[in-house]
Structure formats: structure tokens, C-alpha cells
N, C-alpha and C. Protein backbone atom coordinates (compact mmCIF):
# COMPACT_ATOMS: atom_id res chain seq x y z
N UNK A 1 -88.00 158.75 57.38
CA UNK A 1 -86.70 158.70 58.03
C UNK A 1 -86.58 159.79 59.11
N UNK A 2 -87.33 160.98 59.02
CA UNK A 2 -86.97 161.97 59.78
C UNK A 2 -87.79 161.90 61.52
N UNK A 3 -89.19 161.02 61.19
CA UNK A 3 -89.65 161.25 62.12
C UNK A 3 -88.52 159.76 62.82
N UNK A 4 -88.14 159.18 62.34
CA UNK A 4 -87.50 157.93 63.00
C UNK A 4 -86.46 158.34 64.03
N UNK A 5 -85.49 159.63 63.18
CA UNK A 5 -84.78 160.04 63.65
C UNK A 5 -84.93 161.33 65.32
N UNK A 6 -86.16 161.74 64.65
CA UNK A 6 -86.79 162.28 65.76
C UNK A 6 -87.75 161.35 67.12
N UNK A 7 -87.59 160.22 66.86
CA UNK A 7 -88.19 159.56 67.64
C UNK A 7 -87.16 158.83 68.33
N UNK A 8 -85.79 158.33 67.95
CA UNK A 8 -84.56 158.09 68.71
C UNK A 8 -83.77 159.47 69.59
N UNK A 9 -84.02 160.94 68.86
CA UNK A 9 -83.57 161.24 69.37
C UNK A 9 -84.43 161.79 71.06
N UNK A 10 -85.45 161.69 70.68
CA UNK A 10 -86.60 161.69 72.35
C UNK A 10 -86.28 160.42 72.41
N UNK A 11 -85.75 159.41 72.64
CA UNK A 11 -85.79 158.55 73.15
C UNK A 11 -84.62 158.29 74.52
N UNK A 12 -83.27 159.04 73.47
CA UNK A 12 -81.82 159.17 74.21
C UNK A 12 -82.21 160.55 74.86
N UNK A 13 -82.40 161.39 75.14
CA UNK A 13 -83.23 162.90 76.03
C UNK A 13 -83.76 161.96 76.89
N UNK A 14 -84.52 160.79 76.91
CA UNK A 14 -85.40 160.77 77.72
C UNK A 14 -84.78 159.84 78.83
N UNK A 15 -84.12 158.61 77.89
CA UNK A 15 -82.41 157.74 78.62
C UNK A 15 -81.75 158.61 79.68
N UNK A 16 -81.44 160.02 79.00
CA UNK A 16 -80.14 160.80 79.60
C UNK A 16 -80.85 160.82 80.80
N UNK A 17 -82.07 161.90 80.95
CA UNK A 17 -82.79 162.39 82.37
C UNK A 17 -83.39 161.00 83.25
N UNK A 18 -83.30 160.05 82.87
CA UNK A 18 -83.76 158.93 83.54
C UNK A 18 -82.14 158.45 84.58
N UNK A 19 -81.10 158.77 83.20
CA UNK A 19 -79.67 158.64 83.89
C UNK A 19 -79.31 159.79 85.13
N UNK A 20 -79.61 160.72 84.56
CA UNK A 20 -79.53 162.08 85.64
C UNK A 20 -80.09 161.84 87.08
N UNK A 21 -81.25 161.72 86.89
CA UNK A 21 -82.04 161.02 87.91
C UNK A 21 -81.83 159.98 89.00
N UNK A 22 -81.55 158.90 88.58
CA UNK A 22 -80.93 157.71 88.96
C UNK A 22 -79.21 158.40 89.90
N UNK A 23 -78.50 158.96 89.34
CA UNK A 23 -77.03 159.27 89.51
C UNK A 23 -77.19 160.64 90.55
N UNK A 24 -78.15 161.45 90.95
CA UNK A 24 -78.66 162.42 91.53
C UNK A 24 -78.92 161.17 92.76
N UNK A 25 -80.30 160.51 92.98
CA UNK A 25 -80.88 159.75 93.90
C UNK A 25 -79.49 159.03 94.77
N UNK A 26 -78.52 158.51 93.75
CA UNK A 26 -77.17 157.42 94.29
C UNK A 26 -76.53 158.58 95.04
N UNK A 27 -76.62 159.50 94.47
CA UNK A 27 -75.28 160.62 95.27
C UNK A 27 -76.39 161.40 96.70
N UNK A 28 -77.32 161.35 96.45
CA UNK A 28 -77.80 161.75 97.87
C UNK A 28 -77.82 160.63 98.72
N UNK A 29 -78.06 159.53 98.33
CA UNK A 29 -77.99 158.01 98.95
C UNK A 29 -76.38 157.85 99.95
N UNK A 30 -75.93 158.63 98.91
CA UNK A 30 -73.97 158.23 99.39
C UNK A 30 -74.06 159.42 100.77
N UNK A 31 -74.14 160.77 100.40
CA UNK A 31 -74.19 161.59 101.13
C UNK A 31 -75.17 161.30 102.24
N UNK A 32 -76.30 160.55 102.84
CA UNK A 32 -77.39 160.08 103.69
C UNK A 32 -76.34 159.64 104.17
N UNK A 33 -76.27 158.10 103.94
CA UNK A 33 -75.17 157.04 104.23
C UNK A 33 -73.62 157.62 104.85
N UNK A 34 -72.88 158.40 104.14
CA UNK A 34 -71.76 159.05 104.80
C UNK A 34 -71.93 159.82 106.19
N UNK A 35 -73.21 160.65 106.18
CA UNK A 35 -73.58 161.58 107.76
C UNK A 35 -73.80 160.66 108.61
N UNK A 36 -74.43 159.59 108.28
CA UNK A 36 -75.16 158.87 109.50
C UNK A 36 -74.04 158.07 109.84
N UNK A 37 -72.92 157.44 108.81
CA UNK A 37 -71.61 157.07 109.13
C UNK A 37 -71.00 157.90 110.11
N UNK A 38 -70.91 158.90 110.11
CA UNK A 38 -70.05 160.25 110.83
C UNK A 38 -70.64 160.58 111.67
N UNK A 39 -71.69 160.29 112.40
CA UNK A 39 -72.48 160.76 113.07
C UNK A 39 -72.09 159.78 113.91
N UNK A 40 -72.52 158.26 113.90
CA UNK A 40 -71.75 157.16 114.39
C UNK A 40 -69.99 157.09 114.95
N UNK A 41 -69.67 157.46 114.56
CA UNK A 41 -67.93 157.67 114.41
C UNK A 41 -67.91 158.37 115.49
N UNK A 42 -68.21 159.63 115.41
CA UNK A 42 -68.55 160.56 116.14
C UNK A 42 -69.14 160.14 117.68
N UNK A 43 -70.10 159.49 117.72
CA UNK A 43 -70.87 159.09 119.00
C UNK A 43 -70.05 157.68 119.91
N UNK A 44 -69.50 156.82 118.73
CA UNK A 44 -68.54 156.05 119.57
C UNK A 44 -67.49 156.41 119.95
N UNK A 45 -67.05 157.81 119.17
CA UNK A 45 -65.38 158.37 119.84
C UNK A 45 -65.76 158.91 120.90
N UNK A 46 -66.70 159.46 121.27
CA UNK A 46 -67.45 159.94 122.30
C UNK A 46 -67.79 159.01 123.57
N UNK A 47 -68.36 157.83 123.09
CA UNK A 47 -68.46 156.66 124.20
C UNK A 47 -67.01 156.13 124.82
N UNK A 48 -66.36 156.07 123.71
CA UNK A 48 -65.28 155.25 123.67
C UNK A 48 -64.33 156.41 124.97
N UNK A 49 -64.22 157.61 124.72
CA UNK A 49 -63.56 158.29 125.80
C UNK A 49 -64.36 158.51 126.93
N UNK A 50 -65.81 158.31 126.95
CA UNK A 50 -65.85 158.30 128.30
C UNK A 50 -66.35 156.79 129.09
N UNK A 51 -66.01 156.14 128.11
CA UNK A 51 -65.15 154.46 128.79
C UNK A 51 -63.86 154.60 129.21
N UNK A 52 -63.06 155.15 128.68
CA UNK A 52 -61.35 155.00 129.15
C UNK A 52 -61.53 156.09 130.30
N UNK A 53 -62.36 156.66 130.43
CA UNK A 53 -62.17 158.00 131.54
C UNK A 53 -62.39 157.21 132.44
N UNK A 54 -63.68 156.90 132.35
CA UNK A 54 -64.05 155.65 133.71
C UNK A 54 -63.70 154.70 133.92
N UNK A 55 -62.48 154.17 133.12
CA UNK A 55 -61.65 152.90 133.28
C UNK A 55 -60.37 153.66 134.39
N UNK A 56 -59.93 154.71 133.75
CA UNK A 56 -58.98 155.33 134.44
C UNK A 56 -59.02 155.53 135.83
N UNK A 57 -60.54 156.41 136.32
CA UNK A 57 -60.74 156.32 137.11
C UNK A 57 -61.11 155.73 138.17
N UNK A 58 -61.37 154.42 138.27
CA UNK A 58 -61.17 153.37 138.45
C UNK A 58 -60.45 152.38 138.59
N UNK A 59 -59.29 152.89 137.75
CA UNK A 59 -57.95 152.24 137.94
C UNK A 59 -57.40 153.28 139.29
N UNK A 60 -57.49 154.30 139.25
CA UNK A 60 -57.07 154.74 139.87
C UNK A 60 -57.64 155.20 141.64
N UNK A 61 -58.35 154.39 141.91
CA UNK A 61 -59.37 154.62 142.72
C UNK A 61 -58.87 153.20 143.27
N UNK A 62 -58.70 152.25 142.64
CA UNK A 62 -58.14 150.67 142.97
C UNK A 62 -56.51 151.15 143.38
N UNK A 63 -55.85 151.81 142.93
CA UNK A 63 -54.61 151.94 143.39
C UNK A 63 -54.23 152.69 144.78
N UNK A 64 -55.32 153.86 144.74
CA UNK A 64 -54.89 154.94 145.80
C UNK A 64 -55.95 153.48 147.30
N UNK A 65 -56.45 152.71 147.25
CA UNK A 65 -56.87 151.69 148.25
C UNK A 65 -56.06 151.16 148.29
N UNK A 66 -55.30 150.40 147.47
CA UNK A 66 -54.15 149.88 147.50
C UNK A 66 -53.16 149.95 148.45
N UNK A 67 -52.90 151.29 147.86
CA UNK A 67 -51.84 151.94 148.89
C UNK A 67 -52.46 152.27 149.95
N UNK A 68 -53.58 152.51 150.52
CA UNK A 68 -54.42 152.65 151.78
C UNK A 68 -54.12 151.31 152.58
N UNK A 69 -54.50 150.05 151.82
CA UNK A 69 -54.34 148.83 152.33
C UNK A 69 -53.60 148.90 153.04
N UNK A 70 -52.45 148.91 151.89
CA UNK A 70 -50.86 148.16 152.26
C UNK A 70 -50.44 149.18 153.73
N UNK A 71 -50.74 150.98 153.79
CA UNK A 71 -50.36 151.35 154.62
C UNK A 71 -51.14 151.30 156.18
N UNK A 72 -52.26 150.70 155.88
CA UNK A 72 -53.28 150.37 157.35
C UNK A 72 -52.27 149.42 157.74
N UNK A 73 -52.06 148.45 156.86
CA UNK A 73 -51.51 147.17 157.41
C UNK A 73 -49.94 147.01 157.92
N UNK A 74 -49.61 148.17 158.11
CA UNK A 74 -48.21 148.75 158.25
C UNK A 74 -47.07 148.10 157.18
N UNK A 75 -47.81 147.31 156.26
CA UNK A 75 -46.82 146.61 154.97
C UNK A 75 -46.59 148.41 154.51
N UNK A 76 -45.18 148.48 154.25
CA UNK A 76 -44.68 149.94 153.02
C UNK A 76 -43.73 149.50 152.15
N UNK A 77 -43.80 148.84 151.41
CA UNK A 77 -42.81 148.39 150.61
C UNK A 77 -42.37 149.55 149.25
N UNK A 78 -42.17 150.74 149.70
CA UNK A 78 -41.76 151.99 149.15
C UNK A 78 -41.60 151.29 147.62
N UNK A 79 -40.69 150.56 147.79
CA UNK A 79 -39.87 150.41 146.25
C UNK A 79 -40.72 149.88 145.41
N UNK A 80 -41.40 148.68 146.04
CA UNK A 80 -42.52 148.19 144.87
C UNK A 80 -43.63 148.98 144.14
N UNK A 81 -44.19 149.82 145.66
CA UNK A 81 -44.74 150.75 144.80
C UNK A 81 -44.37 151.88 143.77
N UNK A 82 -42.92 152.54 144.08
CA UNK A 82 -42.68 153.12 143.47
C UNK A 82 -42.18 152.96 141.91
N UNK A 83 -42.00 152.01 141.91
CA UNK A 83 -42.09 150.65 140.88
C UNK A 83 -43.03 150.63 139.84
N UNK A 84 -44.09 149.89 140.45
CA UNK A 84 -45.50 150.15 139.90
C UNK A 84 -45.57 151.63 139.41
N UNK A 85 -46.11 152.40 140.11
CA UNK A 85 -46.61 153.61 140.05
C UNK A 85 -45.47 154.03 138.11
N UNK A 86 -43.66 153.81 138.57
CA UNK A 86 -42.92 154.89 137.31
C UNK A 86 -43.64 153.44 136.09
N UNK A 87 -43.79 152.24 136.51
CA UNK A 87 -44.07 151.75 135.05
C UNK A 87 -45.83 151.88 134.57
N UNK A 88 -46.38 152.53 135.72
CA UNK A 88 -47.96 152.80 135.02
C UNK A 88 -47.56 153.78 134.53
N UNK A 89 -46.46 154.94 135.19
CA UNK A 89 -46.72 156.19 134.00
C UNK A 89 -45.88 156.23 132.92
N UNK A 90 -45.33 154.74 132.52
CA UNK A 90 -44.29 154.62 130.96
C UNK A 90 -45.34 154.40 130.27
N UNK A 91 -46.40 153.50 130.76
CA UNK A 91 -47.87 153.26 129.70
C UNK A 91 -48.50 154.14 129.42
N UNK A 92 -48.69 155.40 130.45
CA UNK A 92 -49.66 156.31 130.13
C UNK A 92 -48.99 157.06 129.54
């Protein structure tokens, strides 16, 4: 009976560190997986603002011609633009 008992109990010792093991490997797995998540996050918040920078600027590069246009062409329609211009800066 005793060695039986000694042979279950190396058996659950040997269960536990197999469990340890396993639950160690998952949590560095999570932690891998989370940086390279964040790292990502990170690199598109990064893209992502210098897309809207160069959207901006660009928007705004189309407007100041705009108004170049309209004033070569002696069109000044003050109000429209001024128009435009206060409702682009309610968006921004």
C-alpha cells in the first residue's frame, strides 16, 4: 500500500510541474502576443496621424488655390468664402 501511495503521490508532483509549465509557456505566449499587439497599435496611431496630417495638408493647399483661382479670375465672392472657411473651422 505504501509504495502505491508513493507512486500516486510522484505522479500528482509530476501532473503539478507539467501544469506549471504549460501555464508559465500560455502566460509568456499572452505577454509575446500583447507587445506585438501594442507595438501594432502603436505604429498605426502613428500612420494613421501622419495620414490626417497629409490629408490636411492637402486640404489645405486645395483651398488656399481655390481662393487663388477665384481671385485671378476677379470672381470674390467674400461671403461664400467666408462661409466655407467659419464652417471648416466648426469641423476642425
Amino acid at each position: 500500500m505504501l509504495p502505491q501511495l508513493e507512486e500516486e503521490r510522484r505522479l500528482k508532483e509530476a501532473s503539478e510541474g507539467n501544469n506549471k509549465r504549460r501555464l508559465e509557456a500560455l502566460r509568456l505566449k499572452i505577454e509575446i502576443d500583447f507587445q506585438r499587439h501594442k507595438d501594432d497599435l502603436q505604429r498605426l496611431e502613428q500612420k494613421y496621424a501622419r495620414l490626417k496630417e497629409a490629408a490636411e495638408s492637402t486640404e489645405m493647399e486645395h483651398q488656399a488655390k481655390e481662393v487663388l483661382t477665384e481671385n485671378s479670375n476677379g470672381i470674390n465672392p467674400q461671403g461664400e468664402t467666408i462661409a466655407r472657411l467659419l464652417h471648416e473651422l466648426d469641423q476642425l
